[in-house]
Protein backbone atom coordinates (compact mmCIF):
# COMPACT_ATOMS: atom_id res chain seq x y z
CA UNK A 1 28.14 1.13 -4.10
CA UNK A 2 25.94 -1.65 -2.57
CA UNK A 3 25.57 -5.28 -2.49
CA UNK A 4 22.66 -6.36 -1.45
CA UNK A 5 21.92 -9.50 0.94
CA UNK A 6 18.50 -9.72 -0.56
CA UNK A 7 15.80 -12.58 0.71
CA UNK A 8 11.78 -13.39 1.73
CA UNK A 9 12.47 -13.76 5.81
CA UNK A 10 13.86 -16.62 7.29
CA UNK A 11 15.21 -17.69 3.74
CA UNK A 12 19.12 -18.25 4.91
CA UNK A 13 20.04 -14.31 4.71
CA UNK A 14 21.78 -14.23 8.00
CA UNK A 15 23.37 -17.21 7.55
CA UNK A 16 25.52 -16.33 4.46
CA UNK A 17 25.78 -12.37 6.01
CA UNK A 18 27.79 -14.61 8.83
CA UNK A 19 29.81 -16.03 6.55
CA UNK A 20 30.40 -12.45 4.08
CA UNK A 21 31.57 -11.16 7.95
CA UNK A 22 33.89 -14.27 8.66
CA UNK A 23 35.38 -13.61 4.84
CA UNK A 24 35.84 -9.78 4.66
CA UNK A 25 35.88 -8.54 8.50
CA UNK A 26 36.87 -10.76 10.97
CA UNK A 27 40.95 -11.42 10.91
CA UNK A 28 40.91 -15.03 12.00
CA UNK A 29 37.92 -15.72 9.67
CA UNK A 30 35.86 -17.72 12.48
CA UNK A 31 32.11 -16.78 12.93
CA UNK A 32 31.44 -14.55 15.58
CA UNK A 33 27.45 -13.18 15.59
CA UNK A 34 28.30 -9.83 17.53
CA UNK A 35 29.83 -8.93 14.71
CA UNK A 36 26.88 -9.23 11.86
CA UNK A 37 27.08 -4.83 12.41
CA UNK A 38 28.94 -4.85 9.61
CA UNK A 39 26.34 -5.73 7.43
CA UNK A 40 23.43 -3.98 8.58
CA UNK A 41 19.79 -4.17 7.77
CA UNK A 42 18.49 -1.46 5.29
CA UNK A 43 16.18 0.16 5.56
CA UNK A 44 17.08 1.43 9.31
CA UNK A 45 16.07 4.79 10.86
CA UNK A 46 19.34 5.95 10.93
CA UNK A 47 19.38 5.73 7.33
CA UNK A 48 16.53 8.58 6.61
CA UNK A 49 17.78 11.28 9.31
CA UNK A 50 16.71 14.42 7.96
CA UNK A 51 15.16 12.98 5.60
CA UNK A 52 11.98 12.52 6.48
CA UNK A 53 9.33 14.00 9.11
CA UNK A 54 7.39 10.71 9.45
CA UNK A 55 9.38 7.72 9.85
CA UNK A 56 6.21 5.83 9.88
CA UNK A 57 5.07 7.22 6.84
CA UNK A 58 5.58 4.43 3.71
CA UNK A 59 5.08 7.32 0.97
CA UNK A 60 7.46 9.94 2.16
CA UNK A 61 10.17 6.91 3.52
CA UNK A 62 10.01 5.27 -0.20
CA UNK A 63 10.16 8.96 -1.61
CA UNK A 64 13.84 9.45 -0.31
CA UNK A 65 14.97 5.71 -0.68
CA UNK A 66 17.42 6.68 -3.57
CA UNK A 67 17.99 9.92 -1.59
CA UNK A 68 19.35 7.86 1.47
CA UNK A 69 21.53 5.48 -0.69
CA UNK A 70 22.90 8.32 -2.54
CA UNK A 71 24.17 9.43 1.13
CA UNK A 72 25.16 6.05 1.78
CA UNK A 73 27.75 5.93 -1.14
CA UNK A 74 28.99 9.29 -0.65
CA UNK A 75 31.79 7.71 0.42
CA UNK A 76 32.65 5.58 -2.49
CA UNK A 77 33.43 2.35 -1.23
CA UNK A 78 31.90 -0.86 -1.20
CA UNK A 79 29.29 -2.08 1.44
CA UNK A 80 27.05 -4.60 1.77
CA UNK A 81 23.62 -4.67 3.11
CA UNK A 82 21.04 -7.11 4.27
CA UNK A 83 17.50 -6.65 3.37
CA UNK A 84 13.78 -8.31 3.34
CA UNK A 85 12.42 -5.26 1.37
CA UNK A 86 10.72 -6.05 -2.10
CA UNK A 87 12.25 -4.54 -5.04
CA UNK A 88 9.67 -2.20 -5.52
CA UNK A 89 7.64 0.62 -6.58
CA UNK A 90 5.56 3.44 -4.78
CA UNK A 91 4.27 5.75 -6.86
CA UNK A 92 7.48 6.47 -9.26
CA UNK A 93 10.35 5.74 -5.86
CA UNK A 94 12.34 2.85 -7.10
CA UNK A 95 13.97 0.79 -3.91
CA UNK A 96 16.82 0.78 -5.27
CA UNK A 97 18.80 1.31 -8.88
CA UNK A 98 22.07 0.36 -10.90
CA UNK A 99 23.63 3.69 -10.26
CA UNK A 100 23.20 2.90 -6.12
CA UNK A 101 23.70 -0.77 -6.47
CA UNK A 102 26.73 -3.03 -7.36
CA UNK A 103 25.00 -6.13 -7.50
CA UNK A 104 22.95 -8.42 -5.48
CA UNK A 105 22.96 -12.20 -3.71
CA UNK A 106 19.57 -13.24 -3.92
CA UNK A 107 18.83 -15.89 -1.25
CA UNK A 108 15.91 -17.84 -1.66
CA UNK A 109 14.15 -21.29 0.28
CA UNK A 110 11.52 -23.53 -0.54
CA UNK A 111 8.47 -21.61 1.15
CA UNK A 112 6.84 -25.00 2.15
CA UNK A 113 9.93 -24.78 4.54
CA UNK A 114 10.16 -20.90 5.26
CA UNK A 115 6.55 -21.21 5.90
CA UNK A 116 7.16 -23.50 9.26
CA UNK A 117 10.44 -20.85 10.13
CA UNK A 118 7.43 -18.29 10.34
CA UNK A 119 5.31 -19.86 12.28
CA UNK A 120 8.30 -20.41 15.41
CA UNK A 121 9.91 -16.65 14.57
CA UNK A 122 6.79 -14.86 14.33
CA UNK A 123 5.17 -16.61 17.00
CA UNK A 124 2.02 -17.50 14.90
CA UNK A 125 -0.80 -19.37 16.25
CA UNK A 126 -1.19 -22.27 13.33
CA UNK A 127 0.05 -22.69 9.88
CA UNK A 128 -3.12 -20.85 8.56
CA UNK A 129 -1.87 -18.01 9.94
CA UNK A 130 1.86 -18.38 8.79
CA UNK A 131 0.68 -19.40 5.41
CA UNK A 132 -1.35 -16.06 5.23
CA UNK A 133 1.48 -13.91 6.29
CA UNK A 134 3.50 -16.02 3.18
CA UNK A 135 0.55 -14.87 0.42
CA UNK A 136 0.31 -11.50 1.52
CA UNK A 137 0.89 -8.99 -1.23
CA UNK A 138 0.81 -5.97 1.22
CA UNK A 139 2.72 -7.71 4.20
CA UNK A 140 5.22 -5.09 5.91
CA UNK A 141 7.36 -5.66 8.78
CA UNK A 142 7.58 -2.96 11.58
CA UNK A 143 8.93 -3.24 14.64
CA UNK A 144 7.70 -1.42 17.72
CA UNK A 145 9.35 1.54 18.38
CA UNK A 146 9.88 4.06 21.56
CA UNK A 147 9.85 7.24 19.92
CA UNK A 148 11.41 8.52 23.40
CA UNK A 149 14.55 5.82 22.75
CA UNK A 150 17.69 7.42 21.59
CA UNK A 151 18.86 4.62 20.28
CA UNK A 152 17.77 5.36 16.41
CA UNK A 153 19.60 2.34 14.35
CA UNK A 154 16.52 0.28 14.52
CA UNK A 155 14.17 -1.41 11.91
CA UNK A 156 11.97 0.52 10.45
CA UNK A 157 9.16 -0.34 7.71
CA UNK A 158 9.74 -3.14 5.62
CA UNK A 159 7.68 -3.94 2.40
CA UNK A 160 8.36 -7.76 2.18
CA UNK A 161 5.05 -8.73 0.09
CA UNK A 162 4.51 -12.30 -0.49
CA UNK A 163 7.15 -14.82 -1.07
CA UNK A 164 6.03 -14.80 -4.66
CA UNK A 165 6.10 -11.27 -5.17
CA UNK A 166 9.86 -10.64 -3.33
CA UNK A 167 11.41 -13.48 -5.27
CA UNK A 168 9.33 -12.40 -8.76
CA UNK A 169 11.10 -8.53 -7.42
CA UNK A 170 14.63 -9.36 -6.74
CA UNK A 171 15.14 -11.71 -10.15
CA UNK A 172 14.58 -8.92 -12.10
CA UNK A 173 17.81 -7.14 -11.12
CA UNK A 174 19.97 -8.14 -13.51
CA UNK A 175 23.21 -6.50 -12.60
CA UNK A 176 25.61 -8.92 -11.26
CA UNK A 177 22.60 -10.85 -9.88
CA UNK A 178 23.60 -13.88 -8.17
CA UNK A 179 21.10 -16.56 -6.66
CA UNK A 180 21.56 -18.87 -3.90
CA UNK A 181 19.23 -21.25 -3.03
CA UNK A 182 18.86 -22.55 0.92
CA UNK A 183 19.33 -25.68 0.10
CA UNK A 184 22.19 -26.01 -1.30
CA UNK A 185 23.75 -24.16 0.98
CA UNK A 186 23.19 -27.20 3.05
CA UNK A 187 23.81 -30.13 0.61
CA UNK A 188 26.81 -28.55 -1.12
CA UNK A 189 28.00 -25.82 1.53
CA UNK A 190 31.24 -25.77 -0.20
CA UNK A 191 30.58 -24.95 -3.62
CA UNK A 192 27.63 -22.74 -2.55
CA UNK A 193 29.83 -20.22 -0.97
CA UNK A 194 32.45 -20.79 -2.93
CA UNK A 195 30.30 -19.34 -5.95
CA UNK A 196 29.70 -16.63 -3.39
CA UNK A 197 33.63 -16.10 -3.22
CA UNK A 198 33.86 -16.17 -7.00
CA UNK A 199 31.32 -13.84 -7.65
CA UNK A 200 32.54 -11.11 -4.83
CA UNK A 201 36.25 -11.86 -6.70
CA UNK A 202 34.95 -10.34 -9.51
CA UNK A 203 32.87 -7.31 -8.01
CA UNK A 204 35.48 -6.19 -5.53
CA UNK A 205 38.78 -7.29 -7.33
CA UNK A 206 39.61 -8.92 -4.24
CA UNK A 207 41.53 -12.52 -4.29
CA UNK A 208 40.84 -14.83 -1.60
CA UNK A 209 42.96 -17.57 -0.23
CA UNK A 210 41.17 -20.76 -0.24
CA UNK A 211 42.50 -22.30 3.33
CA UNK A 212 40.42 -18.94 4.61
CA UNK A 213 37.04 -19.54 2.28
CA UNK A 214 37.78 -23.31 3.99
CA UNK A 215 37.71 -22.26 7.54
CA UNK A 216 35.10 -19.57 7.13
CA UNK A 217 33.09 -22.33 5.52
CA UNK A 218 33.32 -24.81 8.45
CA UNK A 219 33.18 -22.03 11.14
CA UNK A 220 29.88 -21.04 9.62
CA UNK A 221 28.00 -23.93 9.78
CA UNK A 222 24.03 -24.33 10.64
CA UNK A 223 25.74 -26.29 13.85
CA UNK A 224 28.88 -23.76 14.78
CA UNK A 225 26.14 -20.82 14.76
CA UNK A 226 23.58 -22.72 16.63
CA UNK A 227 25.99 -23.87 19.09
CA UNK A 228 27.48 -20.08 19.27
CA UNK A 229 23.88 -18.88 19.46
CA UNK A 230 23.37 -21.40 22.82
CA UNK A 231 26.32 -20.45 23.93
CA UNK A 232 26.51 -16.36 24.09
CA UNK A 233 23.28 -15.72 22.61
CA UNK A 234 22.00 -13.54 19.45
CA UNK A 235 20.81 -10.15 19.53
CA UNK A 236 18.87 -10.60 16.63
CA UNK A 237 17.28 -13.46 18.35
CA UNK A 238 13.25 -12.64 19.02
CA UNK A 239 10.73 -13.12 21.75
CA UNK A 240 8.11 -15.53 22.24
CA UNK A 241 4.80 -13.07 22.06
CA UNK A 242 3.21 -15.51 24.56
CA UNK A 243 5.76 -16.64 27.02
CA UNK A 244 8.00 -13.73 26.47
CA UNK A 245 11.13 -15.72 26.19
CA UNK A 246 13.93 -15.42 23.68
CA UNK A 247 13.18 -18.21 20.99
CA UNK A 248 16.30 -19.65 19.74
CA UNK A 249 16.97 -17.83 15.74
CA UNK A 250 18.83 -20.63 14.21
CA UNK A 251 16.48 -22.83 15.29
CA UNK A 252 15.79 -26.41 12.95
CA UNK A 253 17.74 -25.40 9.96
CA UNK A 254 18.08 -28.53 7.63
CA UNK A 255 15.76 -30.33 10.22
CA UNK A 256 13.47 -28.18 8.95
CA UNK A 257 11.81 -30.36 6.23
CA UNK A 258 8.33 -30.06 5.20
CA UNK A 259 7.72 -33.69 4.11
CA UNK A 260 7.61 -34.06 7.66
CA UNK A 261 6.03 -30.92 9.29
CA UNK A 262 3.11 -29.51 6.76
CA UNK A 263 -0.50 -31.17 6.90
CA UNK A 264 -1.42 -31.63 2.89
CA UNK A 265 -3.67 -28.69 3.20
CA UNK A 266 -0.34 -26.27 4.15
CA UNK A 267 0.91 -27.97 1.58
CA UNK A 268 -1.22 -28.06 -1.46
CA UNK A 269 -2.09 -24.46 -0.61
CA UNK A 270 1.53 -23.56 -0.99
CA UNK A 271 1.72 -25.54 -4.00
CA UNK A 272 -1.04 -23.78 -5.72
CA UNK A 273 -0.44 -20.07 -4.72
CA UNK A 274 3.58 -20.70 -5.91
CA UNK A 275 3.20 -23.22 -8.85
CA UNK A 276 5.09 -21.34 -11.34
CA UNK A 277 7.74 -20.09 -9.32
CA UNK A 278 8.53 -23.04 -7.24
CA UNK A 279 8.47 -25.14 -10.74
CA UNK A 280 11.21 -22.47 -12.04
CA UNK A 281 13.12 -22.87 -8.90
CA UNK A 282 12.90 -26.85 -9.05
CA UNK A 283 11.16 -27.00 -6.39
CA UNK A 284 8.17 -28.68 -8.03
CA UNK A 285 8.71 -31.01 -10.81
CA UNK A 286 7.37 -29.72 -14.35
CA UNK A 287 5.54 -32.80 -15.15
């Protein structure tokens, strides 16, 4: 069964799948980013081998989703995955359901913040531009592919839709739903993933000794994985489309504040488009 990492990009996902691998994989519980393969992105290629004759086909990928995560579980166990995809629809292919899916820690930011993370990852021009790719309903991430490389574990489509539309998605999946919000994972780090702990205590029947959620906690700070990052360098890390060099992937973290980056157009436009969500988040006061 699955547990999904689920999140809008650049919304802290990688940051608590470093911790999850800290907790549950590495033996001395210190944060090591070569080893983030044990929570892999889905949907990858590998995932739909056989499955499908057009990996860049949306309709025939979303038509064996279920099929692929049936395959997945064959073994019975436990894993958790990362993902960006929307819990969606196409046609009558579900994502994802309950009978594939354990439960899901749903991470979400303020998007007047993830909106500045898009314009540095995604090498965008402006904020007009990373404020589109935030309100687009039919946004899908692809990555370029070699058909000729045999390396197959590699990203394939992604349905992300807007910020509004993932986070609207993902709340609806009530089993075992747990939601983390960005920033409290960096005002309160230690009950943040400490509710993280709680919750997997439950789902996995698995007890966890606090001086380990401690360490993992400290070794998987914004700094530690920045300074790790500098230091050996991320795989997951992107390049700049104009100057072609590797930008850094944790990059401002809780520098990143909008009070101090957006014009008030960026802002107000955000405001508008994400009103009723951001005011259910508390992101926006009610008043």
């Amino acid at each position: 069964m699955i547990i999904w990492l689920a999140s809008y990009p650049k919304s802290g996902n990688t940051w608590v799948r470093s911790f999850l691998v800290s907790l549950l994989f590495n033996k001395n519980n210190e944060a090591n980013l070569s080893g983030l393969y044990n929570i892999p992105q889905y949907p990858l290629r590998s995932h739909f081998n056989n499955l499908v004759n057009d990996i860049d086909n949306l309709q025939e990928i979303s038509s064996n989703w279920i099929k692929s995560q049936r395959i997945i579980n064959s073994d019975n166990k436990i894993k958790f995955f990362k993902t960006h995809h929307a819990l969606c629809k196409i046609n009558n292919s579900l994502f994802t359901n309950h009978e594939n899916s354990l439960g899901v820690i749903h991470i979400v930011r303020d998007p007047r913040n993830v909106v500045s993370s898009i314009l540095h990852h995604y090498s965008k021009e402006n904020y007009l531009e990373a404020k589109r790719f935030l309100f687009s309903e039919n946004k899908v991430l692809h990555k370029e592919f070699d058909k000729n490389d045999i390396n197959k574990n590699k990203d394939m489509l992604t349905l992300i839709s807007s910020w509004k539309n993932n986070y609207n998605s993902w709340k609806q999946f009530k089993k075992n739903y747990l939601l983390i919000k960005y920033e409290k994972l960096i005002s309160e780090p230690e009950i943040e993933f400490r509710k993280i702990c709680t919750y997997l205590s439950e789902l996995m029947r698995k007890k966890f000794e606090e001086e380990k959620i401690d360490f993992a906690i400290k070794s998987n700070s914004f700094e530690n994985l920045k300074e790790i990052e500098g230091n050996c360098g991320f795989k997951e890390a992107v390049k700049d489309k104009k100057t072609g060099q590797i930008k850094r992937f944790f990059n401002l973290g809780p520098a990143n504040k909008w009070e101090k980056l957006l014009d008030s157009k960026t802002k107000e436009d955000i405001e508008k488009e994400f009103r009723e969500e951001m005011m259910e988040l508390g992101y926006l006061s009610k008043n």
